[in-house]
N, C-alpha and C. Protein backbone atom coordinates (compact mmCIF):
# COMPACT_ATOMS: atom_id res chain seq x y z
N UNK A 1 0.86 -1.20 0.00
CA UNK A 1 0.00 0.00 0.00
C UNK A 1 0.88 1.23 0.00
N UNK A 2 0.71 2.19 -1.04
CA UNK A 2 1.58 3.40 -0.81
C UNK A 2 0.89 4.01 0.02
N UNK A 3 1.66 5.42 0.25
CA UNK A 3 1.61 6.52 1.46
C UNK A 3 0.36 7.00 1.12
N UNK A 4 -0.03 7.12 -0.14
CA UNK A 4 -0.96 8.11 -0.80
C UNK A 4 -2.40 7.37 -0.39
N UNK A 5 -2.39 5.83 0.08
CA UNK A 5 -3.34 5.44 0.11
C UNK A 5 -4.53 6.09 1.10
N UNK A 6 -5.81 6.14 1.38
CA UNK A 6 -6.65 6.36 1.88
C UNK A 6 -6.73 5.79 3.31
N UNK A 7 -6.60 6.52 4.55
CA UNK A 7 -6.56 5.22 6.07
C UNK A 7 -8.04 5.56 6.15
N UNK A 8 -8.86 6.11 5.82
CA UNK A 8 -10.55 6.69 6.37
C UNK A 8 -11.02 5.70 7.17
N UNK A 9 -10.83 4.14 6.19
CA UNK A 9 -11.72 2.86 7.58
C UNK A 9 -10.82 2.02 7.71
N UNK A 10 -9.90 2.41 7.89
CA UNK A 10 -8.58 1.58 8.53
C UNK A 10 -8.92 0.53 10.03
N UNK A 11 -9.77 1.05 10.28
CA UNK A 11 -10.55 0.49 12.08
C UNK A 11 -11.97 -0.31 11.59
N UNK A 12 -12.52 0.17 10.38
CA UNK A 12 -13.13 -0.42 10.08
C UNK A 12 -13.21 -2.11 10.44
N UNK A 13 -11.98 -3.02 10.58
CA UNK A 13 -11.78 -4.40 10.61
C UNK A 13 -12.12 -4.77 12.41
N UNK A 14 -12.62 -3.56 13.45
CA UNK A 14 -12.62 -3.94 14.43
C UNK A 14 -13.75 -3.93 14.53
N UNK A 15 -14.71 -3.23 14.19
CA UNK A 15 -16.21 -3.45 14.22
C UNK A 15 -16.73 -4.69 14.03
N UNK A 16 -16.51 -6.02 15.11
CA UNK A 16 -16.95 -6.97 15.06
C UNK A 16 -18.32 -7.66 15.52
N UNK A 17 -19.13 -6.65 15.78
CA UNK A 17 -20.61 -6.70 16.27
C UNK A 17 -21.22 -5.52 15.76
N UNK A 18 -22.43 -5.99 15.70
CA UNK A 18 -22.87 -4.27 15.18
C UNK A 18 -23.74 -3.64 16.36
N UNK A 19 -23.63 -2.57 16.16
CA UNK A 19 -23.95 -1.56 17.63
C UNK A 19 -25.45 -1.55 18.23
N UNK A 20 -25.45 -1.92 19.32
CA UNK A 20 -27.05 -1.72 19.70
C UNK A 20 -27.86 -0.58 19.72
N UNK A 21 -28.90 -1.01 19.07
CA UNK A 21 -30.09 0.33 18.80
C UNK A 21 -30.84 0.37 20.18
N UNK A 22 -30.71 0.01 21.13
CA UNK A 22 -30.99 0.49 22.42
C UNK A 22 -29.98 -0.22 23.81
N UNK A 23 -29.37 1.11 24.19
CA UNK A 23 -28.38 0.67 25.30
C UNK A 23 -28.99 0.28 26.46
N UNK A 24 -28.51 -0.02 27.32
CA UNK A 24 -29.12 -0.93 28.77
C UNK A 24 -29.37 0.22 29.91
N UNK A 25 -30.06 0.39 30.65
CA UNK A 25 -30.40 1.47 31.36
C UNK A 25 -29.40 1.32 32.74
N UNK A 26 -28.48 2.63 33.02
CA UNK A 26 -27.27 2.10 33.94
C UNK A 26 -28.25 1.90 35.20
N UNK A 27 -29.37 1.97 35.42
CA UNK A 27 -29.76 1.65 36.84
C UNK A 27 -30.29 0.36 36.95
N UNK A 28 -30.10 -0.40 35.79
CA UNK A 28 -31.14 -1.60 35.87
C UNK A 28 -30.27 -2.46 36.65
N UNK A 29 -29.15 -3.04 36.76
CA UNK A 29 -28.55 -3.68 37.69
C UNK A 29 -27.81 -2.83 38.80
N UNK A 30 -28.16 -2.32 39.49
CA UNK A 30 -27.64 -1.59 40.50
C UNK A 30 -28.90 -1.59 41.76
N UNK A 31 -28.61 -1.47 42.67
CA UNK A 31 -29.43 -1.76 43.83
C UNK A 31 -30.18 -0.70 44.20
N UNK A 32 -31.56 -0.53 44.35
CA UNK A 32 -32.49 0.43 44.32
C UNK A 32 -33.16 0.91 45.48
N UNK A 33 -33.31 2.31 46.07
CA UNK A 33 -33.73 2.61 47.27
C UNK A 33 -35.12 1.72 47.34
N UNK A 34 -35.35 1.22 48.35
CA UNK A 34 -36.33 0.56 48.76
C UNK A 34 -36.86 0.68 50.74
N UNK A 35 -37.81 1.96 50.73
CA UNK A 35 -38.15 2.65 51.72
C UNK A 35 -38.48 1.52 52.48
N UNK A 36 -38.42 1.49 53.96
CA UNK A 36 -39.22 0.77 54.63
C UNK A 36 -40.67 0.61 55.02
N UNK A 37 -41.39 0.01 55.34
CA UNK A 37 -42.92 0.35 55.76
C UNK A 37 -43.47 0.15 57.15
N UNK A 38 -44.83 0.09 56.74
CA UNK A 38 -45.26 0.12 57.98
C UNK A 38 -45.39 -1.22 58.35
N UNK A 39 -45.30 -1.68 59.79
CA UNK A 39 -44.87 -2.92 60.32
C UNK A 39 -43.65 -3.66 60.18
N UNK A 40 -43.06 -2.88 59.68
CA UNK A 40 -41.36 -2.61 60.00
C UNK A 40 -41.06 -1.94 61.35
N UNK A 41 -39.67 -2.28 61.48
CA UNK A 41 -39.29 -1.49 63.09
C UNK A 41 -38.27 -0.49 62.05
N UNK A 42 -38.17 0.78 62.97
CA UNK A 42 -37.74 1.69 62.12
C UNK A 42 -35.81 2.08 62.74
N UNK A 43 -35.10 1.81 62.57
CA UNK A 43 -33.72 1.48 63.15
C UNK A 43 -33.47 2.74 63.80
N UNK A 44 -32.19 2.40 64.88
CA UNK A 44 -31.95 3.04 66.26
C UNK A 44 -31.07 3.66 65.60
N UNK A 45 -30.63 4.80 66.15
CA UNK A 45 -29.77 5.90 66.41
C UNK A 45 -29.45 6.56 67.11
N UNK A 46 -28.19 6.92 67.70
CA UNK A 46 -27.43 7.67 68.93
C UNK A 46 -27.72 8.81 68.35
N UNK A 47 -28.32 9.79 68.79
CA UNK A 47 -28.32 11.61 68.59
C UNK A 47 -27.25 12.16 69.31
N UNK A 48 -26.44 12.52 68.70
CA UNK A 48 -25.16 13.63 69.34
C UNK A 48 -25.79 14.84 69.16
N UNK A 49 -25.50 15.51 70.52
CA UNK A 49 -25.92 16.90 71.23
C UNK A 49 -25.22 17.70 70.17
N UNK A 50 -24.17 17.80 69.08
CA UNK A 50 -23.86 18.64 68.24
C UNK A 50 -24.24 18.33 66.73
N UNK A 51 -25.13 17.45 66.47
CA UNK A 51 -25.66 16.99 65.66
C UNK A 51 -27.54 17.75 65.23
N UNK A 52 -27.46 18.34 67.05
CA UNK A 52 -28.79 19.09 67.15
C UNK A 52 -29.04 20.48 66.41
N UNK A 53 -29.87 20.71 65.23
CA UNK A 53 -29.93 21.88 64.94
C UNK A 53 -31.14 22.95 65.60
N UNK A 54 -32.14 22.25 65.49
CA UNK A 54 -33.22 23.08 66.95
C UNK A 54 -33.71 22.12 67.91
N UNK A 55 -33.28 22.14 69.07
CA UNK A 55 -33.99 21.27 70.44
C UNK A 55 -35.25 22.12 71.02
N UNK A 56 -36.43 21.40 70.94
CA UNK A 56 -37.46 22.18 71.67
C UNK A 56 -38.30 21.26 72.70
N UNK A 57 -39.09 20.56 72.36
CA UNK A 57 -39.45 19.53 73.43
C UNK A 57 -38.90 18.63 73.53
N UNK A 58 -37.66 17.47 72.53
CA UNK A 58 -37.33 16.32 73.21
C UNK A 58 -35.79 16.18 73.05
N UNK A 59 -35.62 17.27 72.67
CA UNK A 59 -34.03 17.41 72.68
C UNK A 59 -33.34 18.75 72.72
N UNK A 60 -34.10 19.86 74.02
CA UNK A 60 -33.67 20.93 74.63
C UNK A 60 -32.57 20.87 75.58
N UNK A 61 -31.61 21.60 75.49
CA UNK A 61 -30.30 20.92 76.13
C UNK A 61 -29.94 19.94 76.54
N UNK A 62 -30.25 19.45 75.47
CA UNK A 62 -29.33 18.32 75.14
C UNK A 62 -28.24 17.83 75.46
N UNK A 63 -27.05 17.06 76.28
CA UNK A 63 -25.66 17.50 76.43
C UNK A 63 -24.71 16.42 75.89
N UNK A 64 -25.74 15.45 75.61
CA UNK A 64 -24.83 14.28 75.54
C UNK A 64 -25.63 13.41 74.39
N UNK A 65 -25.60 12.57 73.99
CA UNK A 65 -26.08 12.14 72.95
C UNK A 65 -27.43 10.88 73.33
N UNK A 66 -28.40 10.60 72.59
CA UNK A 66 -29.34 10.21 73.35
C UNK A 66 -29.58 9.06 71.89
N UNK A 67 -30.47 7.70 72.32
CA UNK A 67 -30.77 6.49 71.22
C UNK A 67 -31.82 7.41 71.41
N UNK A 68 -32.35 7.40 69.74
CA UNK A 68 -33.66 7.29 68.96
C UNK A 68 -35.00 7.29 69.88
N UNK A 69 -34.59 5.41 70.25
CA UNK A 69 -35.97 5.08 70.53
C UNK A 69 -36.29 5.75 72.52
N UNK A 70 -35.20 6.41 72.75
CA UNK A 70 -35.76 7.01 73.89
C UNK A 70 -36.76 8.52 73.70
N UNK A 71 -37.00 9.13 72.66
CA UNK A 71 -37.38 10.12 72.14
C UNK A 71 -38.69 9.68 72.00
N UNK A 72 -39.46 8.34 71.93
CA UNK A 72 -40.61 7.60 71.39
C UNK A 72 -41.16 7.16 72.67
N UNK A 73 -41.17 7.67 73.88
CA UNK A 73 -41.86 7.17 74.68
C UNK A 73 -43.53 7.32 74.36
N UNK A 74 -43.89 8.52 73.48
CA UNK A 74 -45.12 8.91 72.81
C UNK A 74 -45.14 8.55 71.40
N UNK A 75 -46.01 8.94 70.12
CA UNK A 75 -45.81 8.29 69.03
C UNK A 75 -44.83 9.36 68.53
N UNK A 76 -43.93 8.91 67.79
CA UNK A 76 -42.98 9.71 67.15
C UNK A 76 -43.08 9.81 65.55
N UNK A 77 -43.23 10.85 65.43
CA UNK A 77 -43.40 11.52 63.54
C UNK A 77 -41.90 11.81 63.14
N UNK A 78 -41.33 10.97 62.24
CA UNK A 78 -40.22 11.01 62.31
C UNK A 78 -39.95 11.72 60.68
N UNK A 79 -39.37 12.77 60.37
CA UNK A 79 -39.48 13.46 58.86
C UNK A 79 -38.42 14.06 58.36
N UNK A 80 -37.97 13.13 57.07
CA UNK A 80 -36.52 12.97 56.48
C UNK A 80 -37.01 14.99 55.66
N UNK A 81 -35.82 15.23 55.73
CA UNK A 81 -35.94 16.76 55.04
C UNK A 81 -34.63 17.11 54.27
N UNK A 82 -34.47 17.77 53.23
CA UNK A 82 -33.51 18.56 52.53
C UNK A 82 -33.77 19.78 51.45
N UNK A 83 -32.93 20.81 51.76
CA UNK A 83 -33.08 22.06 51.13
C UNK A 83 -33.26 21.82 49.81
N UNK A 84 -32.53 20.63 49.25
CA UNK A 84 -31.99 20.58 47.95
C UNK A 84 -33.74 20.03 47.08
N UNK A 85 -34.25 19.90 48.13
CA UNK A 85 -36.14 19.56 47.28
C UNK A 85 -36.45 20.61 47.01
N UNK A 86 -35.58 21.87 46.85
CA UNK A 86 -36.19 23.02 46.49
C UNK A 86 -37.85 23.57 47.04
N UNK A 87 -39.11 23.84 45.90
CA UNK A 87 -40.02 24.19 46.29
C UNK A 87 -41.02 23.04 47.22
N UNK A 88 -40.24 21.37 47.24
CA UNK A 88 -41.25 20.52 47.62
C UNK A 88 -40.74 20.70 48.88
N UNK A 89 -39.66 20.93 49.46
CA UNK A 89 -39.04 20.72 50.82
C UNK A 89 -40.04 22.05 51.64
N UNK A 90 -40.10 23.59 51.10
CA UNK A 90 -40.88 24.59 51.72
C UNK A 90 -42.07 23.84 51.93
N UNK A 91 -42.72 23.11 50.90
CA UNK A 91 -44.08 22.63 51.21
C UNK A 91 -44.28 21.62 52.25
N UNK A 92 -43.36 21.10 52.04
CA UNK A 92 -43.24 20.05 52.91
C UNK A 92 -43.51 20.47 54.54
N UNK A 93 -42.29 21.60 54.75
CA UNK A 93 -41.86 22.25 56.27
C UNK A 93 -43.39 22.94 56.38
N UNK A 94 -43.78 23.56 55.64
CA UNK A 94 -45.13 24.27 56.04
C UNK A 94 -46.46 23.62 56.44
N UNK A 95 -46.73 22.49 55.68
CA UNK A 95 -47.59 21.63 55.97
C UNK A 95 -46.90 21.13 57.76
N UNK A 96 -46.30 20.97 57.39
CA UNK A 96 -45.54 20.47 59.35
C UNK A 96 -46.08 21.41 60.34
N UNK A 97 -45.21 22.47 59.87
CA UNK A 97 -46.08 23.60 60.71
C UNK A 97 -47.35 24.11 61.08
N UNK A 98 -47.80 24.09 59.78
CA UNK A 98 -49.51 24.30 60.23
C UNK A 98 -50.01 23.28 60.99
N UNK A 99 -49.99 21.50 60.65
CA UNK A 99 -50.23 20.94 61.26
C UNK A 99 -49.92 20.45 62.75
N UNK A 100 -49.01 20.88 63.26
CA UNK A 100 -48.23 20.88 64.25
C UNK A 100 -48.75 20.75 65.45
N UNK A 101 -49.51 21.73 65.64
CA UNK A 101 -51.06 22.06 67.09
C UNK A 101 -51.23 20.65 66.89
N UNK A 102 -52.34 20.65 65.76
CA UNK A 102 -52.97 19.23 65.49
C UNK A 102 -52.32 17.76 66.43
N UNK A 103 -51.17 18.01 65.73
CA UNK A 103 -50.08 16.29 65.47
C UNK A 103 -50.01 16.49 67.28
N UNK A 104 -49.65 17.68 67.57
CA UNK A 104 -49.03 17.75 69.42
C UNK A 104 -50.57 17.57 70.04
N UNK A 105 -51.48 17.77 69.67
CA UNK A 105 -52.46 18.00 71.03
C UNK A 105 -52.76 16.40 70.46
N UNK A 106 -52.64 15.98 69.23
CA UNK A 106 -53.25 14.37 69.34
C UNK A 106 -52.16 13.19 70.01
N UNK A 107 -51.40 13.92 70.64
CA UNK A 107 -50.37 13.03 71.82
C UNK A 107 -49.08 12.94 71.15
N UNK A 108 -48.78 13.22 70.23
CA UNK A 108 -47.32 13.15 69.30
C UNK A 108 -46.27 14.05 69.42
N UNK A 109 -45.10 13.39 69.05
CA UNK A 109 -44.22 14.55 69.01
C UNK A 109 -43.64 14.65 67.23
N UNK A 110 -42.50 15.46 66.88
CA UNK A 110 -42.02 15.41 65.32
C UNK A 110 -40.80 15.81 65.86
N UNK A 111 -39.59 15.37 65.15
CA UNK A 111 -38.81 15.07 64.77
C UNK A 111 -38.71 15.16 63.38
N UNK A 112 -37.27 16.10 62.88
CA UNK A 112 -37.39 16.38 61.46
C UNK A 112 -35.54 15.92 61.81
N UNK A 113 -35.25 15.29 60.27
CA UNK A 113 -33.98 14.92 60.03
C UNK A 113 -33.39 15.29 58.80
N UNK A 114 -33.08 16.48 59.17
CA UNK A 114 -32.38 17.16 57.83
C UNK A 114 -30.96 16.56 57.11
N UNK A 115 -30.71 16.69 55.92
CA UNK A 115 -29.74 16.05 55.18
C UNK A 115 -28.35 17.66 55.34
N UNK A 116 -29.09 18.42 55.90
CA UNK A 116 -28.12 19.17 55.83
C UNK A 116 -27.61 19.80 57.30
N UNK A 117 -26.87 20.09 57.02
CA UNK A 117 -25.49 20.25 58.99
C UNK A 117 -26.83 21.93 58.92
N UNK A 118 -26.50 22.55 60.06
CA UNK A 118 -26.98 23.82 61.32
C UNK A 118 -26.97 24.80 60.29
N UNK A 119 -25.57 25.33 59.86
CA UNK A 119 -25.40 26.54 58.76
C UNK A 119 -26.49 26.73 57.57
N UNK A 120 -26.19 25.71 56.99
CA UNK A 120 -26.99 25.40 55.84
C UNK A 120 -28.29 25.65 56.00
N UNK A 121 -28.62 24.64 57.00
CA UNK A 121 -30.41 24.50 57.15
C UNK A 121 -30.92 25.73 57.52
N UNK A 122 -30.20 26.64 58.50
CA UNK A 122 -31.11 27.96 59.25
C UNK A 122 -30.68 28.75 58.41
N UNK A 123 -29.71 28.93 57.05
CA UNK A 123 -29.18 30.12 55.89
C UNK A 123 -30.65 29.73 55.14
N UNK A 124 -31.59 28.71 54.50
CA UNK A 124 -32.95 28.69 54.18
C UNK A 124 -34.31 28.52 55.21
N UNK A 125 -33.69 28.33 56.25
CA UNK A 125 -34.97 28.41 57.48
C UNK A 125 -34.78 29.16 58.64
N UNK A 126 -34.45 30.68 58.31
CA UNK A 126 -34.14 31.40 59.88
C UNK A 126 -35.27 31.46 61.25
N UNK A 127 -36.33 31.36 60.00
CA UNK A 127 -37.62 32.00 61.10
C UNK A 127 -37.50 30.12 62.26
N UNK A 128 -37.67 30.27 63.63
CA UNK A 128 -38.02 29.16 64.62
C UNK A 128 -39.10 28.45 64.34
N UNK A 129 -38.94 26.88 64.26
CA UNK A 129 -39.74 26.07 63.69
C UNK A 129 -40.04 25.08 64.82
N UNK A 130 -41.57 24.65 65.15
CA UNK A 130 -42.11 24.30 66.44
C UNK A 130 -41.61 23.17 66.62
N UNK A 131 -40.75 22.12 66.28
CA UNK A 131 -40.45 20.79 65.91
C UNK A 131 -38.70 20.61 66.16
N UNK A 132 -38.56 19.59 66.88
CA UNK A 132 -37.30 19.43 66.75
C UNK A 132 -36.14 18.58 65.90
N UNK A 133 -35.32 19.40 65.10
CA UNK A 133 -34.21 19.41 64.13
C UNK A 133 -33.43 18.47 64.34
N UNK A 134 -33.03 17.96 63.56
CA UNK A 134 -31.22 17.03 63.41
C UNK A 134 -30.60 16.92 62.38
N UNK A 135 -29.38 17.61 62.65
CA UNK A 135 -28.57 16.75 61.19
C UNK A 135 -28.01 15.22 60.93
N UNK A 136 -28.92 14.83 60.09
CA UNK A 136 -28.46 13.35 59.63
C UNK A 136 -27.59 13.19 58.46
N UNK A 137 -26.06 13.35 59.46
CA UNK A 137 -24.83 13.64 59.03
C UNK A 137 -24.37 12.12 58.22
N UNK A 138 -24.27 12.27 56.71
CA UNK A 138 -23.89 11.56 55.51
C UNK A 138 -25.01 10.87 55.05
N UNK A 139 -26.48 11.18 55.35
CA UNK A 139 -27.61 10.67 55.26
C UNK A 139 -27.73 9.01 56.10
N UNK A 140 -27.28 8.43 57.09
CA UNK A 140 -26.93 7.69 58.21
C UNK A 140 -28.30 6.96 58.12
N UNK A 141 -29.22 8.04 58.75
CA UNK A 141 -30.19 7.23 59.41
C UNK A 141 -31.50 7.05 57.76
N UNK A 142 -31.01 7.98 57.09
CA UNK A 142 -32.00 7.83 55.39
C UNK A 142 -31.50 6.57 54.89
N UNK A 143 -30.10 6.10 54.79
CA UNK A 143 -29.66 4.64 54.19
C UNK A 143 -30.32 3.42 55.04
N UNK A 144 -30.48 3.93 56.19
CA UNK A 144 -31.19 2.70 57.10
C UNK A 144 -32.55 2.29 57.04
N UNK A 145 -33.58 3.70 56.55
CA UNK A 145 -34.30 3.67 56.71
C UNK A 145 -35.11 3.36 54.88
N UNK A 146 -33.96 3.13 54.09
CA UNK A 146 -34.14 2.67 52.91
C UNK A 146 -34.50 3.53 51.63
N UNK A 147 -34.14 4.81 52.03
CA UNK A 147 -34.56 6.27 51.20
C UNK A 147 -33.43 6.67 50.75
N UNK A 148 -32.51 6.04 50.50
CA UNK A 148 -31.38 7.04 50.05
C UNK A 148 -29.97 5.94 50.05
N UNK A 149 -29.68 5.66 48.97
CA UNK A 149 -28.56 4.94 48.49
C UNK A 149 -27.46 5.97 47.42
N UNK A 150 -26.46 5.45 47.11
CA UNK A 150 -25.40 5.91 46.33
C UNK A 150 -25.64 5.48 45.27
N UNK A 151 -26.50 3.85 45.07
CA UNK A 151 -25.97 3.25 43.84
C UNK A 151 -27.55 4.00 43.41
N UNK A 152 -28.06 4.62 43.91
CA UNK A 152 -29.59 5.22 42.97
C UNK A 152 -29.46 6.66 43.83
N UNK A 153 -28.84 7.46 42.88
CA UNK A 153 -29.09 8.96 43.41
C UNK A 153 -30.26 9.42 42.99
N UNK A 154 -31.32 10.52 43.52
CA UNK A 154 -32.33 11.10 43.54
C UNK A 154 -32.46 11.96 42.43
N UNK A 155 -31.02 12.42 41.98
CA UNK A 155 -30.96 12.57 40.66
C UNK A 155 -30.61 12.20 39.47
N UNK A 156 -30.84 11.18 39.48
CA UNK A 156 -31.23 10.31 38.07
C UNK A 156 -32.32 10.00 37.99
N UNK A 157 -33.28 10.41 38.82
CA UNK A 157 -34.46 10.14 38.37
C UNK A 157 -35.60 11.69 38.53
N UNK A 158 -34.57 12.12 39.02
CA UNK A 158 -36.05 13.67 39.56
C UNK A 158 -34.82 14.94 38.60
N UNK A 159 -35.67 15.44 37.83
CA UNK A 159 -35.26 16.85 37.31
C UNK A 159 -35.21 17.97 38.30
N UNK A 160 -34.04 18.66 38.19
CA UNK A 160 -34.11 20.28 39.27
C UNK A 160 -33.39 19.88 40.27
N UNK A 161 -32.94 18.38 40.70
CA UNK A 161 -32.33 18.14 41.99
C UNK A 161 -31.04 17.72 41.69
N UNK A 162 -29.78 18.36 42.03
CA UNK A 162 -28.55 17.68 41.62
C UNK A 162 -27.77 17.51 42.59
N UNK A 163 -28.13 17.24 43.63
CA UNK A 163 -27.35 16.63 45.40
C UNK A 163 -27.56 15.12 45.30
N UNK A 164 -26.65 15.24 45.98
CA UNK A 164 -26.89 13.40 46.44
C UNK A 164 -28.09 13.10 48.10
N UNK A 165 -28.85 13.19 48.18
CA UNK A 165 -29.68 13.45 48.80
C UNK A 165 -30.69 12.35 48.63
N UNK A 166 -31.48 12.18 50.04
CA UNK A 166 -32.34 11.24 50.19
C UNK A 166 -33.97 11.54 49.74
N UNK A 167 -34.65 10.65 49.36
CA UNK A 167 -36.23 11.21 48.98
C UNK A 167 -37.03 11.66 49.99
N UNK A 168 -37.87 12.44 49.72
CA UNK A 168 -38.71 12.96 50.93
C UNK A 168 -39.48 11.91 51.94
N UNK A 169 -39.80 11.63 53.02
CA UNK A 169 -39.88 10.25 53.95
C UNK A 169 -40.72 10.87 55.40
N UNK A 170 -41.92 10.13 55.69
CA UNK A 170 -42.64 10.75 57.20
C UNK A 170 -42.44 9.39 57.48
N UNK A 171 -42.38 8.98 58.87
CA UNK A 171 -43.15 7.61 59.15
C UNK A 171 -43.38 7.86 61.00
N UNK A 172 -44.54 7.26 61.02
CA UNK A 172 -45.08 7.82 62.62
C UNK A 172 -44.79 5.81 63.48
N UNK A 173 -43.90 6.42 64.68
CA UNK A 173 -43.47 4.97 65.29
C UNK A 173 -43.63 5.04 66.36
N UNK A 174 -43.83 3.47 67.16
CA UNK A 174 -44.44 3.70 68.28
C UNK A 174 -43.01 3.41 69.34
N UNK A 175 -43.06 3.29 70.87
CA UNK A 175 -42.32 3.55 71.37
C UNK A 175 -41.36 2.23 71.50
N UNK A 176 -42.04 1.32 70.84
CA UNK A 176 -41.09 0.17 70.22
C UNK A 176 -40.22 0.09 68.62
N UNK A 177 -40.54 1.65 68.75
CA UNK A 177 -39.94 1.81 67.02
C UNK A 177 -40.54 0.70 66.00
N UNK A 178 -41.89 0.28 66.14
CA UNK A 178 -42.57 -0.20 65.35
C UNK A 178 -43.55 0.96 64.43
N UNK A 179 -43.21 0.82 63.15
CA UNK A 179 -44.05 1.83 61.93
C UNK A 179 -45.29 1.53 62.17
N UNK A 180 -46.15 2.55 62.32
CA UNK A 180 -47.74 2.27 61.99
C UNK A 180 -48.34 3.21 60.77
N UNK A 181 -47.28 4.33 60.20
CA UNK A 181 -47.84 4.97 59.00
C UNK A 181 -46.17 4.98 58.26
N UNK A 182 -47.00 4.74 56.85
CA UNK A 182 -45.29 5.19 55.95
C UNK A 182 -45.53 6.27 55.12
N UNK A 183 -44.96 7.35 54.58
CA UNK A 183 -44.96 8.04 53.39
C UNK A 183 -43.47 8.35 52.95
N UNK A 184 -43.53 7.66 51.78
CA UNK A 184 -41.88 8.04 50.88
C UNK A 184 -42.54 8.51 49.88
N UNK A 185 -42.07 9.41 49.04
CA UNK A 185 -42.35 9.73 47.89
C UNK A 185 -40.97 10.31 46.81
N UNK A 186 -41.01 8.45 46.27
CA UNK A 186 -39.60 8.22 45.46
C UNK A 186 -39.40 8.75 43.90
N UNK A 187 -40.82 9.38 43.33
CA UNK A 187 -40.48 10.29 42.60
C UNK A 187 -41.08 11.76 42.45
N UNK A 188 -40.98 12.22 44.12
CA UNK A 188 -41.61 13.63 43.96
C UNK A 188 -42.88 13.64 43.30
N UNK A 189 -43.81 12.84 43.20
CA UNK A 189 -45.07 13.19 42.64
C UNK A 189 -46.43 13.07 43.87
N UNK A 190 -45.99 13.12 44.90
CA UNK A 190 -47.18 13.18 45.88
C UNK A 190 -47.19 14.38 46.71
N UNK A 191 -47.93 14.53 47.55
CA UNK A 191 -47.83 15.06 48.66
C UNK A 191 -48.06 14.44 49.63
N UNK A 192 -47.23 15.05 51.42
CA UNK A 192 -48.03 14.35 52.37
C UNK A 192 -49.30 14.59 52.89
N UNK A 193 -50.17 14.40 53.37
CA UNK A 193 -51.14 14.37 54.06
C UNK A 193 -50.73 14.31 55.06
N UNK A 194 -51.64 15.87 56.17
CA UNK A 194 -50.84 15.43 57.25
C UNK A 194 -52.55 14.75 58.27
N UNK A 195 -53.67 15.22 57.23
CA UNK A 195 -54.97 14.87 58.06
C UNK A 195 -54.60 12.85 58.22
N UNK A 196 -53.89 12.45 57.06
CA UNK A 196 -53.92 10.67 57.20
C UNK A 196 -53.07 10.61 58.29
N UNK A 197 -51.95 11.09 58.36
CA UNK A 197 -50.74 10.74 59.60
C UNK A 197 -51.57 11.02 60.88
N UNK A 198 -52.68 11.88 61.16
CA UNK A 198 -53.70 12.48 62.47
C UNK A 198 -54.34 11.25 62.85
N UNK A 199 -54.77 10.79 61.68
CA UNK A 199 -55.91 9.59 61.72
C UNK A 199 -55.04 8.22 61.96
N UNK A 200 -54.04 8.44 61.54
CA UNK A 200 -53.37 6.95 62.49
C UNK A 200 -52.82 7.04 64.16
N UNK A 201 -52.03 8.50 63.95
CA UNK A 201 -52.07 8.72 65.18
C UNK A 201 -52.88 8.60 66.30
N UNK A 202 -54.37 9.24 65.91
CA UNK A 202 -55.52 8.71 66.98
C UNK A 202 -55.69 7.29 67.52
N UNK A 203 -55.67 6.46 65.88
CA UNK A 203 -56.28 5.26 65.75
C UNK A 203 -55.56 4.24 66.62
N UNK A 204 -53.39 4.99 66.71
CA UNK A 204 -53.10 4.42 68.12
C UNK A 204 -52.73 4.34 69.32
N UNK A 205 -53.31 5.52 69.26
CA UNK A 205 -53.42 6.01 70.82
C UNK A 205 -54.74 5.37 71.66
N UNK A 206 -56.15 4.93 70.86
CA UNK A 206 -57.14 4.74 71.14
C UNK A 206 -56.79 3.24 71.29
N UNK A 207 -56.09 2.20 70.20
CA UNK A 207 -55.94 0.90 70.58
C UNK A 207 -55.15 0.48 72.16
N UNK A 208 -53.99 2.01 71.99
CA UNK A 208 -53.22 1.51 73.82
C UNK A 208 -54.03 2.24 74.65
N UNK A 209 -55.17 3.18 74.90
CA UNK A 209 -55.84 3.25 76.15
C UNK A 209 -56.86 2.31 76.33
């Protein structure tokens, strides 16, 4: 072959298969958040006193670090949170709030578990919020609780969100850290209800008196 010759499909001889007209979806073998439910026990956790971003009724000076399930002597509303939900996370915190009276005078307490450390969370939430805060530092207690993996980030599947961050998550537990309500919502298309979480709450408070 002289110099002058043409190399254009010189590689041509490696094309030994011909190319697929539809590639494999990278999440199909990879392991998929899979929330826990109700009649599940909902897993323990040590709360470190610097882990606290607002203490008001069950973790007001705080000094030392406290398990989970001592916080549940009443029913506990337990509610995964992050800034990075943009407009669903405000909705989210507000519905909390309004409902709040409600959830406390029907014997409950809330617990919110933010994905983000003290700075962060009060630089988008300055105003005091009736409920007490935690940072759930590397999303800890969201991987346990089955909302939030590495091998399925939240954004590969939800537009507008580009954190590695856990899906939005309520679940109300009793003082055996047994679930009696679940809400995950793994592709941002619901809302919570906070009148259904009221109505279980009653429903078990009325079975233990």
């Amino acid at each position: 072959m002289s110099l002058s010759t043409s190399t254009l499909h010189r590689f041509a001889d490696f094309l030994t298969s011909p190319i697929p007209e539809n590639f494999p979806s990278p999440r199909r073998n990879r392991e998929q958040i899979n929330p826990i439910r109700s009649g599940s026990f909902f897993p323990d956790l040590l709360i470190e006193a610097t882990r606290v971003i607002r203490g008001t009724h069950l973790l007001k000076g705080l000094k030392q670090g406290v398990e989970l399930h001592r916080l549940a002597s009443q029913p506990l509303v337990v509610v995964f949170y992050s800034l990075h939900w943009n407009g669903y996370a405000d909705r989210l915190l507000q519905l909390l709030k309004d409902s709040y009276p409600a959830i406390e005078a029907a014997g409950a307490h809330v617990l919110v578990l933010s994905s983000e450390e003290q700075e962060a969370f009060l630089a988008v939430n300055p105003d005091p919020l009736p409920f007490d805060i935690v940072w759930d530092e590397e999303n800890r207690l969201a991987k346990k609780a089955g909302i939030y993996l590495e091998s399925d980030p939240v954004w590969g599947r939800v537009s507008g969100i580009d954190a590695d961050v856990p899906v939005p998550a309520v679940y109300l537990v009793t003082p055996s850290l047994q679930i009696t309500y679940d809400f995950a919502d793994i592709f941002f298309q619901q809302e919570f209800q906070p009148e259904v979480l009221l109505s279980h709450i009653e429903k078990k408070l009325a079975i233990s008196a």
